[in-house]
PDB file of N, CA and C in Angstrom:
ATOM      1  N   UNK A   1      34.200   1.307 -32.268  1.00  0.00           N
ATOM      2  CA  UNK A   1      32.769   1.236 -32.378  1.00  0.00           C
ATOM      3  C   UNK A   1      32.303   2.544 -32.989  1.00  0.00           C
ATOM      4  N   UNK A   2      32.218   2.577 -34.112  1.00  0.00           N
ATOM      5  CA  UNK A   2      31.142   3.871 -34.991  1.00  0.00           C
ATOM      6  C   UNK A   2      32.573   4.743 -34.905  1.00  0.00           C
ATOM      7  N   UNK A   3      33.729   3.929 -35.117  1.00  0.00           N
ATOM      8  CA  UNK A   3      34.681   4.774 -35.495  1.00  0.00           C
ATOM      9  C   UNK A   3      35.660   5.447 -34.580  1.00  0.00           C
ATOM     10  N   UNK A   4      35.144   4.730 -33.222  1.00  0.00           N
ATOM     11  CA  UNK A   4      35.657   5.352 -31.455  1.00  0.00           C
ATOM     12  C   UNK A   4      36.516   4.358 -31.291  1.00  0.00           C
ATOM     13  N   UNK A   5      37.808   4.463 -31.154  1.00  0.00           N
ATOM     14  CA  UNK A   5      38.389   3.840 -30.073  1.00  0.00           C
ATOM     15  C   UNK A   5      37.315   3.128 -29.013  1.00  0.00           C
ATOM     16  N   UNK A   6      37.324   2.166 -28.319  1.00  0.00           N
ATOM     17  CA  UNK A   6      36.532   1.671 -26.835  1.00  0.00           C
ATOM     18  C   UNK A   6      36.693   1.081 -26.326  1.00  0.00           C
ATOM     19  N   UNK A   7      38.331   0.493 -26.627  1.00  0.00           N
ATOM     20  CA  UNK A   7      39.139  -0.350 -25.489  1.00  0.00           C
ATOM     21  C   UNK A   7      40.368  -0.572 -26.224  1.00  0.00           C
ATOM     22  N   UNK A   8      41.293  -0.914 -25.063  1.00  0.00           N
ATOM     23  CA  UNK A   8      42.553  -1.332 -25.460  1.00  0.00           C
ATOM     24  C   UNK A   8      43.250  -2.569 -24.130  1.00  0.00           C
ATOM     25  N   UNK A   9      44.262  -3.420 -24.393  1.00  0.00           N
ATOM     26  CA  UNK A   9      45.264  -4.034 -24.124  1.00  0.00           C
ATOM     27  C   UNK A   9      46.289  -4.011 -24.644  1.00  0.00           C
ATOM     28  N   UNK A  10      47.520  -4.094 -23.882  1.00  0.00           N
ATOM     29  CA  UNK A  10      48.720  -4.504 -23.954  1.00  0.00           C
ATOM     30  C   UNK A  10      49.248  -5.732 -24.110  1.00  0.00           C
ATOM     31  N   UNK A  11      50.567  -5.871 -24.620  1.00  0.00           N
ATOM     32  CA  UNK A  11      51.240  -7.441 -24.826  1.00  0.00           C
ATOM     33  C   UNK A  11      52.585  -6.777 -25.058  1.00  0.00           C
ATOM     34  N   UNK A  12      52.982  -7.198 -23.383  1.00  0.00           N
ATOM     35  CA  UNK A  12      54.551  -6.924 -23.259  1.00  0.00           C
ATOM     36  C   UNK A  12      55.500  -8.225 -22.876  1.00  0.00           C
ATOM     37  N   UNK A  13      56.650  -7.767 -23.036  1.00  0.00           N
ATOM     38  CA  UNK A  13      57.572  -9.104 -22.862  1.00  0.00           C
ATOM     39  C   UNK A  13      57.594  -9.243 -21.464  1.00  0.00           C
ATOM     40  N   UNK A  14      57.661 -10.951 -20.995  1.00  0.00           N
ATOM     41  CA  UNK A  14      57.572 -11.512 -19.792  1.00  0.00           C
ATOM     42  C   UNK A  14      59.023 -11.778 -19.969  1.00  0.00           C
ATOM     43  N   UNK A  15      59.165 -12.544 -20.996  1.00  0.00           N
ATOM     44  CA  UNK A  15      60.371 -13.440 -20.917  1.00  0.00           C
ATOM     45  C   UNK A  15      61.104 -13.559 -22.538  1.00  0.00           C
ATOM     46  N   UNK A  16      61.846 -14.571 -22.406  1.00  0.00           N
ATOM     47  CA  UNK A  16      61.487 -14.668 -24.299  1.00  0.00           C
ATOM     48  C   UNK A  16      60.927 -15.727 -24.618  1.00  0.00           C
ATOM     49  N   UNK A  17      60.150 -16.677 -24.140  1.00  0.00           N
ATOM     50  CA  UNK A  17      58.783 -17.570 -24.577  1.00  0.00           C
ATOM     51  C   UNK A  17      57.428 -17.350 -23.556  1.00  0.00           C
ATOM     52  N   UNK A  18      57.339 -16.124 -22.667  1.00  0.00           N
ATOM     53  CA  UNK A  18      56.291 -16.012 -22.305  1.00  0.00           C
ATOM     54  C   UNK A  18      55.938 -13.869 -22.519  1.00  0.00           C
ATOM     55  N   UNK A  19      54.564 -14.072 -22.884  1.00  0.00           N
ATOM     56  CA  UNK A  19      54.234 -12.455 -23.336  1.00  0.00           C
ATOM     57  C   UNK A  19      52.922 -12.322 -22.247  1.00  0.00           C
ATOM     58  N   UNK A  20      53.287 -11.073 -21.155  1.00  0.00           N
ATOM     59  CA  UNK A  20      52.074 -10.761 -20.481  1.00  0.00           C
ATOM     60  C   UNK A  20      51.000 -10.082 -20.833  1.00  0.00           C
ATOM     61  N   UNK A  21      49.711 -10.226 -20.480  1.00  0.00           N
ATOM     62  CA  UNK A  21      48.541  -9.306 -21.511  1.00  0.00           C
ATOM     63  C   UNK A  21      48.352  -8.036 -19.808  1.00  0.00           C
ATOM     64  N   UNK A  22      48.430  -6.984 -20.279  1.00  0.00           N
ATOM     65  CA  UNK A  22      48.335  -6.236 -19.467  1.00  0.00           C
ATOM     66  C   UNK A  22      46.776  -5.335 -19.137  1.00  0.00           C
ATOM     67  N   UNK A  23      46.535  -4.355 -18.551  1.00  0.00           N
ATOM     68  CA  UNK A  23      45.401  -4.326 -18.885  1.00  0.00           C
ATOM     69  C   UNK A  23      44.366  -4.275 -19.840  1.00  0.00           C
ATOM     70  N   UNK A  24      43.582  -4.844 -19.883  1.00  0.00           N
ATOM     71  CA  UNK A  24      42.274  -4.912 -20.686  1.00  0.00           C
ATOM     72  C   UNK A  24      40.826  -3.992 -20.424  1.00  0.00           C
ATOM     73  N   UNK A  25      41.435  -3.168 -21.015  1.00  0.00           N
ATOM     74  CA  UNK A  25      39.732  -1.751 -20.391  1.00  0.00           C
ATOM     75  C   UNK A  25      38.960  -1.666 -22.019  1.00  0.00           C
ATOM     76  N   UNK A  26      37.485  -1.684 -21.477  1.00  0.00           N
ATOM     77  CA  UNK A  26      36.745  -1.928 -22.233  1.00  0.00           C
ATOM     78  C   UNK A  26      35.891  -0.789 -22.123  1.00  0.00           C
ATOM     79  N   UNK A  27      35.558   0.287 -22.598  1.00  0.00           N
ATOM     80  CA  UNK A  27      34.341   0.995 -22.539  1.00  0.00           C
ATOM     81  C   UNK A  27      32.985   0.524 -21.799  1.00  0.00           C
ATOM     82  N   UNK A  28      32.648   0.753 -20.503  1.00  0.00           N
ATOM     83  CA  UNK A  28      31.517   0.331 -20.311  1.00  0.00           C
ATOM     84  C   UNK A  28      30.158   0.221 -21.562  1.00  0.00           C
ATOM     85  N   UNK A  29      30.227   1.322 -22.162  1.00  0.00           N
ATOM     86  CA  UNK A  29      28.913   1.164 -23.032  1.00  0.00           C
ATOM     87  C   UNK A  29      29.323   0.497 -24.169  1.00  0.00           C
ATOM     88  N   UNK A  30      30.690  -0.292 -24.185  1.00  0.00           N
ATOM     89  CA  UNK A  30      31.325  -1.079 -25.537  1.00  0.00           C
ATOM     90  C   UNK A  30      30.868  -2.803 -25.034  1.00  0.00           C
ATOM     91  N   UNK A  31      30.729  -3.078 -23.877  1.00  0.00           N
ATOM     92  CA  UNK A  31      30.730  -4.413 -23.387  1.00  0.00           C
ATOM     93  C   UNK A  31      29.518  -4.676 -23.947  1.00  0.00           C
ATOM     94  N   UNK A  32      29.379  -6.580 -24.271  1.00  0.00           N
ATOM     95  CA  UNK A  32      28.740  -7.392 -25.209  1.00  0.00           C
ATOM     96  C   UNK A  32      28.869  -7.300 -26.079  1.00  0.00           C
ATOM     97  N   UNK A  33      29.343  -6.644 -27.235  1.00  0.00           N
ATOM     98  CA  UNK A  33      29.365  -7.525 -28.654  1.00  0.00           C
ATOM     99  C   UNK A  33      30.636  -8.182 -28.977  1.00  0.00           C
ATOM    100  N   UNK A  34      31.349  -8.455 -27.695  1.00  0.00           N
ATOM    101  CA  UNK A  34      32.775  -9.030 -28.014  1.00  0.00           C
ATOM    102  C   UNK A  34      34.025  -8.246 -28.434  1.00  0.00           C
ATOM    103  N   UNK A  35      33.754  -6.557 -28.071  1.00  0.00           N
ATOM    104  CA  UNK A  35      35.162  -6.184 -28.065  1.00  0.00           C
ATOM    105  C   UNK A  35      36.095  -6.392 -27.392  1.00  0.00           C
ATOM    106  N   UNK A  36      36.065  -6.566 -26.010  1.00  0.00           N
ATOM    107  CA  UNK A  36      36.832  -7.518 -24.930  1.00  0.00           C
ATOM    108  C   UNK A  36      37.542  -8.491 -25.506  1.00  0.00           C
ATOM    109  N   UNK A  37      37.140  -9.549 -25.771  1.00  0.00           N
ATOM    110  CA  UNK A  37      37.746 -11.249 -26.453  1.00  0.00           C
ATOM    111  C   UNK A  37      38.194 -10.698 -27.841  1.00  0.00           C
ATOM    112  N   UNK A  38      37.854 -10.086 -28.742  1.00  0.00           N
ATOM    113  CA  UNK A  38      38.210  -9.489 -30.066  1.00  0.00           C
ATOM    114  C   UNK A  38      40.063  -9.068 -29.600  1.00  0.00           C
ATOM    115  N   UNK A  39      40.150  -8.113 -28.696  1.00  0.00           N
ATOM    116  CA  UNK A  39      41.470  -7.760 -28.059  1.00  0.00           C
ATOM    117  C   UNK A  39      42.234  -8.951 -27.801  1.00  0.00           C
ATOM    118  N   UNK A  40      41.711  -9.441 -26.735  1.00  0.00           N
ATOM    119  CA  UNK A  40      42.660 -10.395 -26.021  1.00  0.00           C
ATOM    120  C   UNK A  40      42.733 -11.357 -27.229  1.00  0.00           C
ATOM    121  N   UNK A  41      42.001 -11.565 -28.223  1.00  0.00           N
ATOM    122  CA  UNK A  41      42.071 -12.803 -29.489  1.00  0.00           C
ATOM    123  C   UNK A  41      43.324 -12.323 -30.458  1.00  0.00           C
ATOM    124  N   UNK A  42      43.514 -10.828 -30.226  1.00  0.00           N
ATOM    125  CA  UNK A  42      44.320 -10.289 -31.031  1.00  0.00           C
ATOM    126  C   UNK A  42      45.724  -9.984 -30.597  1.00  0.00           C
ATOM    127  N   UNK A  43      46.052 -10.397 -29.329  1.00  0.00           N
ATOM    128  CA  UNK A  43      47.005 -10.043 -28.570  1.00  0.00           C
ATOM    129  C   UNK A  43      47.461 -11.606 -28.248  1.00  0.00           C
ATOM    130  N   UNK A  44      46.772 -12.593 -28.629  1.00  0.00           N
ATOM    131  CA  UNK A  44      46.742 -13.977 -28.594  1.00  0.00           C
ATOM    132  C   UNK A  44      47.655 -14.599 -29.770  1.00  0.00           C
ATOM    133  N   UNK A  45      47.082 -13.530 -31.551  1.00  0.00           N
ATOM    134  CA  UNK A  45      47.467 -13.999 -32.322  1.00  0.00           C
ATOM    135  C   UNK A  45      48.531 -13.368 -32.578  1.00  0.00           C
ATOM    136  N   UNK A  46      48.773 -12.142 -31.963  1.00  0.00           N
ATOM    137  CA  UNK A  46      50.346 -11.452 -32.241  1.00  0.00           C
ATOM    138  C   UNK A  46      51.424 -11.841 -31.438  1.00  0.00           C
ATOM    139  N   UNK A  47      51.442 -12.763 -30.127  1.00  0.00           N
ATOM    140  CA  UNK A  47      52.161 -13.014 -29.673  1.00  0.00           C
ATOM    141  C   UNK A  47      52.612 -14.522 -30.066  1.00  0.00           C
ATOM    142  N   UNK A  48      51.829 -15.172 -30.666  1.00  0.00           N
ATOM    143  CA  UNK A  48      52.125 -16.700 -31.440  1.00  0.00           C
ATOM    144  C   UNK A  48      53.280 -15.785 -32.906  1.00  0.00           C
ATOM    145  N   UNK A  49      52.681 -15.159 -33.095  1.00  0.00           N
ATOM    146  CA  UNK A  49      53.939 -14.454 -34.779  1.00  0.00           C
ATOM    147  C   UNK A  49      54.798 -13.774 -34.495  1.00  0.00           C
ATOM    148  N   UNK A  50      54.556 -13.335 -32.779  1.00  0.00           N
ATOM    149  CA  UNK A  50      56.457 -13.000 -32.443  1.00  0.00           C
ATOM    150  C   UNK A  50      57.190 -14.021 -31.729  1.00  0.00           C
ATOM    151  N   UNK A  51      56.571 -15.439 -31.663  1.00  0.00           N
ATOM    152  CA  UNK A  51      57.004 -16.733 -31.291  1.00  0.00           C
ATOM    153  C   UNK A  51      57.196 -16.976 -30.070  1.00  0.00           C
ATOM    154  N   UNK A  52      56.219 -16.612 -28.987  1.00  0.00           N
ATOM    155  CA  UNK A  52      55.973 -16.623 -27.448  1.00  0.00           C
ATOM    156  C   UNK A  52      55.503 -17.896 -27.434  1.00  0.00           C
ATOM    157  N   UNK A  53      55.390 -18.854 -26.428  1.00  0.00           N
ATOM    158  CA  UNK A  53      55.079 -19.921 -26.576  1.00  0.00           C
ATOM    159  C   UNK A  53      53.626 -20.042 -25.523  1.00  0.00           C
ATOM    160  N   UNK A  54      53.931 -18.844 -24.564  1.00  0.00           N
ATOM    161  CA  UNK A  54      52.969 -18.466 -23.363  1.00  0.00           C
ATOM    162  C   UNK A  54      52.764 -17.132 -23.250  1.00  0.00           C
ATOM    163  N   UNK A  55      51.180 -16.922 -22.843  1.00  0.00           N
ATOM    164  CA  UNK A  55      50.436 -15.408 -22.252  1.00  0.00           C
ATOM    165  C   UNK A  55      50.793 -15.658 -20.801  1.00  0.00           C
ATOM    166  N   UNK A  56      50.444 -14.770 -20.604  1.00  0.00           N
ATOM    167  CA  UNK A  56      50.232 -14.807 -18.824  1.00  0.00           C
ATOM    168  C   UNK A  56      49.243 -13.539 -18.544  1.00  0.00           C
ATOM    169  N   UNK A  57      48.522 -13.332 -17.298  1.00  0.00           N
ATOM    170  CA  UNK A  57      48.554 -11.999 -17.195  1.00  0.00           C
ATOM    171  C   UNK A  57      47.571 -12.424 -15.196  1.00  0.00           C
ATOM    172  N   UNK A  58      47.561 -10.763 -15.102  1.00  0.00           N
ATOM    173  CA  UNK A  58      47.124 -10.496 -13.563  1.00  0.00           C
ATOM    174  C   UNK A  58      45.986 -10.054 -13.273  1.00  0.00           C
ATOM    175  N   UNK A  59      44.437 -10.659 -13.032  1.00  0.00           N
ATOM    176  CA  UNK A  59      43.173  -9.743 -12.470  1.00  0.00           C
ATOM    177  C   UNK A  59      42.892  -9.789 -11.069  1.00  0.00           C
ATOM    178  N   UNK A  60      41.635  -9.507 -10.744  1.00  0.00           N
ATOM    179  CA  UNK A  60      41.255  -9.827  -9.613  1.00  0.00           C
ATOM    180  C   UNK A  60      40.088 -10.708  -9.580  1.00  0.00           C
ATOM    181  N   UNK A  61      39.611 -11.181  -8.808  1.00  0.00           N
ATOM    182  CA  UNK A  61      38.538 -12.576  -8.808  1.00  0.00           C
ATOM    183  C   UNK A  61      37.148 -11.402  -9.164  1.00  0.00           C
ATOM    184  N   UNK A  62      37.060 -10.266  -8.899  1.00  0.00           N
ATOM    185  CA  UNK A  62      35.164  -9.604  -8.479  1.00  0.00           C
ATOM    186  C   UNK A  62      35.654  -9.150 -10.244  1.00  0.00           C
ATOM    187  N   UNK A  63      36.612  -9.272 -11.256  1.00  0.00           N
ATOM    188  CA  UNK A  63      36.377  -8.725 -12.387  1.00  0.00           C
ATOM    189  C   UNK A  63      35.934  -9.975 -12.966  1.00  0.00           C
ATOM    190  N   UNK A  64      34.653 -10.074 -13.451  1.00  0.00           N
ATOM    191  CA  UNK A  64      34.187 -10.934 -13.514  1.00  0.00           C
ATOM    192  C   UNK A  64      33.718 -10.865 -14.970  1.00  0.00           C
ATOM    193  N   UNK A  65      33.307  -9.848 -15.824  1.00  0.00           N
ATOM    194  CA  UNK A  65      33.699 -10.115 -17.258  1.00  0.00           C
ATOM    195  C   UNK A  65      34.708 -10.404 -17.787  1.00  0.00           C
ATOM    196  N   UNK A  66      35.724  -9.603 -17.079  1.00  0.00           N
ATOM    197  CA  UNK A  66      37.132  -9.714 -17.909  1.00  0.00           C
ATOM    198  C   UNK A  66      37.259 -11.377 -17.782  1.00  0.00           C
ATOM    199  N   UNK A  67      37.465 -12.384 -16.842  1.00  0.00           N
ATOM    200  CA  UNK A  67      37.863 -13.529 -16.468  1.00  0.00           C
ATOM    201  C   UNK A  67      36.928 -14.279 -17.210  1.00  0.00           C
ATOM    202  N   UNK A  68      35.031 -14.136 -17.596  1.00  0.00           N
ATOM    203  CA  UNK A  68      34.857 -15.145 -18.810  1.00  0.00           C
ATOM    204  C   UNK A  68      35.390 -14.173 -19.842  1.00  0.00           C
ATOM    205  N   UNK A  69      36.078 -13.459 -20.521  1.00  0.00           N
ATOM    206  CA  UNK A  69      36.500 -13.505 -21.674  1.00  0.00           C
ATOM    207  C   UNK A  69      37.648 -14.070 -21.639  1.00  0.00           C
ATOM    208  N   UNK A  70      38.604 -14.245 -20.547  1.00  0.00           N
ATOM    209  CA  UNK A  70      39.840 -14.787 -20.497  1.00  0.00           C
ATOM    210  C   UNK A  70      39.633 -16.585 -20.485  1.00  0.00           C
ATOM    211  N   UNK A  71      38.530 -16.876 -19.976  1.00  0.00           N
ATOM    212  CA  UNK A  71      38.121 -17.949 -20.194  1.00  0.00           C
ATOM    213  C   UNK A  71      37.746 -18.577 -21.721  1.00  0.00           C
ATOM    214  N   UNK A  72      37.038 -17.801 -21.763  1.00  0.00           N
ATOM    215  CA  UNK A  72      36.147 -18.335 -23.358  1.00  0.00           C
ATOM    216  C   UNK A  72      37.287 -18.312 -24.234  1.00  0.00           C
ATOM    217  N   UNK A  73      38.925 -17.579 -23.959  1.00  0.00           N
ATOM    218  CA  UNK A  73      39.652 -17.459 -25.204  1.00  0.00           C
ATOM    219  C   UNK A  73      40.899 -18.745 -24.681  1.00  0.00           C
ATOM    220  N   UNK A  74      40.995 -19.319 -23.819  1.00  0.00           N
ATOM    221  CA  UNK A  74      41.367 -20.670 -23.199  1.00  0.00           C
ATOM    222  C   UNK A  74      42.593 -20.258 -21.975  1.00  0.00           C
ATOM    223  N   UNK A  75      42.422 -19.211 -21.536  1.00  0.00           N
ATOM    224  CA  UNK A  75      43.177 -18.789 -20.400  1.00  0.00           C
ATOM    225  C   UNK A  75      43.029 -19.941 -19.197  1.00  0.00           C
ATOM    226  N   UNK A  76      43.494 -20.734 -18.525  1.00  0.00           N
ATOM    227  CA  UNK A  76      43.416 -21.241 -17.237  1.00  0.00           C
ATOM    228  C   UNK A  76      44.126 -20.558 -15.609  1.00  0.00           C
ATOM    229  N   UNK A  77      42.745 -20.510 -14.900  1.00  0.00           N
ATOM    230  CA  UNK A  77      43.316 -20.113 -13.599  1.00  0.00           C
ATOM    231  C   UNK A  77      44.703 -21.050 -12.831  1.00  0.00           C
ATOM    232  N   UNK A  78      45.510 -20.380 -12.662  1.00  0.00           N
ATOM    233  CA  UNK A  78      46.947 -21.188 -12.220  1.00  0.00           C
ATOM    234  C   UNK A  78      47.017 -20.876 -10.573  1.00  0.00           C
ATOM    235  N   UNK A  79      46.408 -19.600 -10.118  1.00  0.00           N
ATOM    236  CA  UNK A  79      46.698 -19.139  -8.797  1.00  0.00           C
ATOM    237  C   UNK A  79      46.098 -17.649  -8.334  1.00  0.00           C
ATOM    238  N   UNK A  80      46.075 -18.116  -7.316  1.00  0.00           N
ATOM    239  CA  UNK A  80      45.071 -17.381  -6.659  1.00  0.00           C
ATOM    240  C   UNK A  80      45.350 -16.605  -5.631  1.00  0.00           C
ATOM    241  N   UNK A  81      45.931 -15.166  -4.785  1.00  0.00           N
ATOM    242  CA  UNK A  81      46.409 -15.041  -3.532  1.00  0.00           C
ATOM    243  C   UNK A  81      45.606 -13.945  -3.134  1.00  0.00           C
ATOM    244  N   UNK A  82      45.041 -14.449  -1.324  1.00  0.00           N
ATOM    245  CA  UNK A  82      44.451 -13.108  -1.237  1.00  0.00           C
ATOM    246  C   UNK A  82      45.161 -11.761  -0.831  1.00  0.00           C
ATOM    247  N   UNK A  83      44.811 -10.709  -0.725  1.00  0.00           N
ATOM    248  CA  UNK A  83      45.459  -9.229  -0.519  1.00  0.00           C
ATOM    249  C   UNK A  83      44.903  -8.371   0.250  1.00  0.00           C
ATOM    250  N   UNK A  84      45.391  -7.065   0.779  1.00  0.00           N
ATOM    251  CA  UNK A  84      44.950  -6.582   0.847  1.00  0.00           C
ATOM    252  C   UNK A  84      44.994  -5.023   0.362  1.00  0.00           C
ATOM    253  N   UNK A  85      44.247  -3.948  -0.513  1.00  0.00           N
ATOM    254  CA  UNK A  85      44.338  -2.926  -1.545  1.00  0.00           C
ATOM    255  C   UNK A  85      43.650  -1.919  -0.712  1.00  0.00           C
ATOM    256  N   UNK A  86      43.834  -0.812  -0.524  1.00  0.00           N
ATOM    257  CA  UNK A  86      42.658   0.822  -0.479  1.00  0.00           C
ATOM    258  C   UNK A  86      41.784  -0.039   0.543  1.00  0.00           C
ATOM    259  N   UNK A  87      42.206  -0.780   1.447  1.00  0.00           N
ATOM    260  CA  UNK A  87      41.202  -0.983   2.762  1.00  0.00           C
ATOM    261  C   UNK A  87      39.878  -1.596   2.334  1.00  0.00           C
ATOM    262  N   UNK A  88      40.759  -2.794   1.308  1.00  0.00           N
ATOM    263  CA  UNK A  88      39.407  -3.802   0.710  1.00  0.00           C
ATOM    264  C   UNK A  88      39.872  -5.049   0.450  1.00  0.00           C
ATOM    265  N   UNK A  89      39.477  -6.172   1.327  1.00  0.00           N
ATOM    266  CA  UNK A  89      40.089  -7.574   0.952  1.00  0.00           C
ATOM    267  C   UNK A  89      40.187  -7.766  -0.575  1.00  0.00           C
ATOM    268  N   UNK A  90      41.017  -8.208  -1.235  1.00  0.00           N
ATOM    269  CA  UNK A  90      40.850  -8.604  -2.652  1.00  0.00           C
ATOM    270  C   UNK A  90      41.471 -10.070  -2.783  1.00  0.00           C
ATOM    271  N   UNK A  91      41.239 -10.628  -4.451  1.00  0.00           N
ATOM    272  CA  UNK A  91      41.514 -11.871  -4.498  1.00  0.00           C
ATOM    273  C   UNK A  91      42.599 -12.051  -5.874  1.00  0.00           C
ATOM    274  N   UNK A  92      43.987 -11.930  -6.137  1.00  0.00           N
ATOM    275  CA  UNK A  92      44.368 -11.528  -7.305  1.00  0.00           C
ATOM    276  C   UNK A  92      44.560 -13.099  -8.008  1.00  0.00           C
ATOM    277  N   UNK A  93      44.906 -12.879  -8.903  1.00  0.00           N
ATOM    278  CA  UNK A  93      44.543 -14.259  -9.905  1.00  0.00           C
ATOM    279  C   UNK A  93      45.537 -14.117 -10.784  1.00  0.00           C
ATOM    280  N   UNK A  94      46.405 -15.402 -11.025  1.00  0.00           N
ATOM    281  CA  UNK A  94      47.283 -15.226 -12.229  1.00  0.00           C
ATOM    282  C   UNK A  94      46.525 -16.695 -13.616  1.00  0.00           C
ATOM    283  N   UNK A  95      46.787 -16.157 -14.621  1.00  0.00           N
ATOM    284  CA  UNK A  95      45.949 -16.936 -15.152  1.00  0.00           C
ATOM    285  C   UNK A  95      46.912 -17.060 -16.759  1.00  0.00           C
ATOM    286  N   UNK A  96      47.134 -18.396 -17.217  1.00  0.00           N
ATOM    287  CA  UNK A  96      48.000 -18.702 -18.408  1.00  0.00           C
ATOM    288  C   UNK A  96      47.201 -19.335 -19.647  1.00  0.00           C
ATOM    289  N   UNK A  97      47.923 -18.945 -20.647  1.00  0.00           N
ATOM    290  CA  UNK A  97      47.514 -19.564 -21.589  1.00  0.00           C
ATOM    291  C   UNK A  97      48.444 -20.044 -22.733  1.00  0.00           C
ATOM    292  N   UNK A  98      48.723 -21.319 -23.111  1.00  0.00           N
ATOM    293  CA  UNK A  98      49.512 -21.950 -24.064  1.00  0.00           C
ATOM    294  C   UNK A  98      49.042 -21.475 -25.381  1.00  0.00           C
ATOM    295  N   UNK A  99      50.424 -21.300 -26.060  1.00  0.00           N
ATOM    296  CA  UNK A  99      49.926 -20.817 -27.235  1.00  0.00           C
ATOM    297  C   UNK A  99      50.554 -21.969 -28.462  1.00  0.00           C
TER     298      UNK A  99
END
């Protein structure tokens, strides 16, 4: 953005037909114009041209932008377990996407 870095993700090997998207950090003052989904769209199309057949990856249920962008780019929730982290119930989420 104006030439800044303001987010990044990963895309590491799961398997050899599945590629995990690892974290996705977005610049708070970068969120809405679609740098979020721009990433994950791009980590979508590089793992179809190194011939993964599946994404995968790990959030929590209260990240709640990240999960509609994982949505809007056709991620489906597969599972759900609750936890417990730093003395705070949490809800972790595994979530796939066919490529």
């Amino acid at each position: 953005m104006d030439g800044e870095n303001v987010g990044s993700a990963f895309l590491v090997r799961e398997s050899n037909r599945v590629a995990r998207l690892r974290p996705l950090l977005v610049e708070p003052r970068a969120l809405g114009p679609g740098h979020g989904k721009r990433l994950v769209d791009e980590c979508a199309r590089t793992a179809r041209q190194l011939g993964y057949r599946q994404m995968t990856l790990w959030t929590h249920d209260v990240l709640r932008v990240a999960r509609h962008i994982y949505e809007k780019t056709g991620f489906c929730l597969v599972s759900g377990e609750p936890y417990h982290s730093f003395g705070h119930d949490l809800v972790g989420e595994t979530w796939e996407l066919d490529l």
